[in-house]
Protein backbone atom coordinates (compact mmCIF):
# COMPACT_ATOMS: atom_id res chain seq x y z
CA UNK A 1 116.94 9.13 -21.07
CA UNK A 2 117.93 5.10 -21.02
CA UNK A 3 121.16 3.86 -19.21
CA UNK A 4 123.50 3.04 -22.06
CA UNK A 5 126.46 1.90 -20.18
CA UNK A 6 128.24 1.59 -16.62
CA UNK A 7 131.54 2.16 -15.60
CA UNK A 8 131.70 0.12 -12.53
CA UNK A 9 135.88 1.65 -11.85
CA UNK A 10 134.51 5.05 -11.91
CA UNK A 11 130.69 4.14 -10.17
CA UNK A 12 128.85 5.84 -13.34
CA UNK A 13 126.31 5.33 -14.74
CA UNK A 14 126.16 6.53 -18.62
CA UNK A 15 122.75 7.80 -20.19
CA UNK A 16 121.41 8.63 -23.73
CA UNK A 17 118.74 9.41 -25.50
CA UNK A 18 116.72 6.64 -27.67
CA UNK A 19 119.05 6.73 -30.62
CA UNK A 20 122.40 6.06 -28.39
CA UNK A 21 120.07 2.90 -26.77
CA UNK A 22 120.15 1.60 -30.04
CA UNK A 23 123.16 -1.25 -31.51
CA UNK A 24 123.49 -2.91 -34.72
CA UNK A 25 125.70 -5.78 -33.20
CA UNK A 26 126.68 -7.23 -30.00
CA UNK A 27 128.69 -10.73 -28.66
CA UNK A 28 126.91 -13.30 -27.31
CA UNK A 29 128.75 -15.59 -24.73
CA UNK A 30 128.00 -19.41 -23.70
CA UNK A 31 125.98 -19.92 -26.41
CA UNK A 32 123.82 -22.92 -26.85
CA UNK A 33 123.68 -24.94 -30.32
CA UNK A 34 120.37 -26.61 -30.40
CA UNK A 35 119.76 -28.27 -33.54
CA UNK A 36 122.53 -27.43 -35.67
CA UNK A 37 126.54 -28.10 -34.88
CA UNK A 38 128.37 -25.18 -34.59
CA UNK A 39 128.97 -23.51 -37.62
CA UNK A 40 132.26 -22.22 -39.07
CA UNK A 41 130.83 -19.32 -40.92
CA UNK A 42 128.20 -16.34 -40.81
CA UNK A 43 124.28 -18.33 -40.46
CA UNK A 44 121.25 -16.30 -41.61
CA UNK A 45 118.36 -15.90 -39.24
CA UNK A 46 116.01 -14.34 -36.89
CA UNK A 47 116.46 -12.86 -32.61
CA UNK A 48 114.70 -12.47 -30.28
CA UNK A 49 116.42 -10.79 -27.45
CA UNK A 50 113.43 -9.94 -25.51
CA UNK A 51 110.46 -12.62 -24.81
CA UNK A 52 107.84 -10.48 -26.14
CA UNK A 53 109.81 -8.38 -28.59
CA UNK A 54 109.35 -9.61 -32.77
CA UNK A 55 112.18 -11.31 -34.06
CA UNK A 56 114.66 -9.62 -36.19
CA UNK A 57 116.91 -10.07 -38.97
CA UNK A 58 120.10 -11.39 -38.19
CA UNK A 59 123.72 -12.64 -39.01
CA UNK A 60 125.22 -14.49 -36.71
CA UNK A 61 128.93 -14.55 -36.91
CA UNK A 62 130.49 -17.69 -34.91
CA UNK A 63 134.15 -16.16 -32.78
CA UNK A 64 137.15 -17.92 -32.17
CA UNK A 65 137.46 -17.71 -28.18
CA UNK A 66 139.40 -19.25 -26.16
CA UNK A 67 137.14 -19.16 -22.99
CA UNK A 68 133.48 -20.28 -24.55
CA UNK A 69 131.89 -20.36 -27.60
CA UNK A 70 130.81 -16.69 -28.14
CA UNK A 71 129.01 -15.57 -31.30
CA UNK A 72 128.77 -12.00 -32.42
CA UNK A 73 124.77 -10.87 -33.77
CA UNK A 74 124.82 -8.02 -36.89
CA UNK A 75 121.07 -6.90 -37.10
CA UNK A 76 119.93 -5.85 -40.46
CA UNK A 77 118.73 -2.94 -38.42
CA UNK A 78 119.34 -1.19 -35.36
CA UNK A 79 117.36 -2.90 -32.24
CA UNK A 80 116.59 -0.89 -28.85
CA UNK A 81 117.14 -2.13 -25.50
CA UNK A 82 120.07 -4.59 -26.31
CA UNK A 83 121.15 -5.25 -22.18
CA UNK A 84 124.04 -7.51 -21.08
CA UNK A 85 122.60 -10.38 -19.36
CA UNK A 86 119.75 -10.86 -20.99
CA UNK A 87 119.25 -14.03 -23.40
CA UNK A 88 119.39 -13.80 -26.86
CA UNK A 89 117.85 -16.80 -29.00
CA UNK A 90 118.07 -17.65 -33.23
CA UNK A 91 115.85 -19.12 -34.98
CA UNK A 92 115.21 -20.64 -39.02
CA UNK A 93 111.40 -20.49 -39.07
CA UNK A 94 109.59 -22.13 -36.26
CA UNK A 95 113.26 -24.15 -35.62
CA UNK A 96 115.61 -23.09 -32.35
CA UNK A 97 119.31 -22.83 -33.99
CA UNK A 98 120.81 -21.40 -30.65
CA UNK A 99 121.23 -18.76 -28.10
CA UNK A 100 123.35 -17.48 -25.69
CA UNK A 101 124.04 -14.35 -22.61
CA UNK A 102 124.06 -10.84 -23.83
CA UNK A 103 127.61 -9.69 -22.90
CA UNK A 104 128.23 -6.33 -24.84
């Protein structure tokens, strides 16, 4: 079983098995835009959101927000262990486009 979720109101915690511990999106808040400006429409390229983990496929969809720049990620295919606080970084190649916090 792998924690897929806490309701702090209630003080649960919410399990699944592997397949619920898997996304195919999530937001990404005070991101970081390294060597590109920020763009105004969907950018191909890869994730990590782990150190270790290979990077994946990835659309990154810049959001209007009004309290930081937030990005939402759409993976090509479903990725395990996506976790809320955790860093997520893009890349084009060998070449750092951004990366933000993990926030759902």
């Amino acid at each position: 079983m792998y924690v897929i979720g806490i309701d702090a109101g209630r003080n649960q915690v919410i399990v699944g098995d592997r397949e619920n511990a898997t996304q195919t999106e999530c937001t990404i808040k005070r991101v970081n835009w390294v060597s590109i400006p920020r763009p105004n429409s969907p950018v191909r390229a890869e994730v990590q959101i782990r150190y270790r983990s290979k990077p994946q496929p990835v659309t990154v969809v810049p959001l209007n927000s009004s309290e930081d720049d937030q990005v939402k990620l759409i993976f090509d295919e479903p990725i395990f262990g996506i976790t809320p606080g955790q860093a997520a970084v893009w890349y084009d190649g060998e070449i750092v486009l951004g990366g933000g916090i993990i926030c759902g």
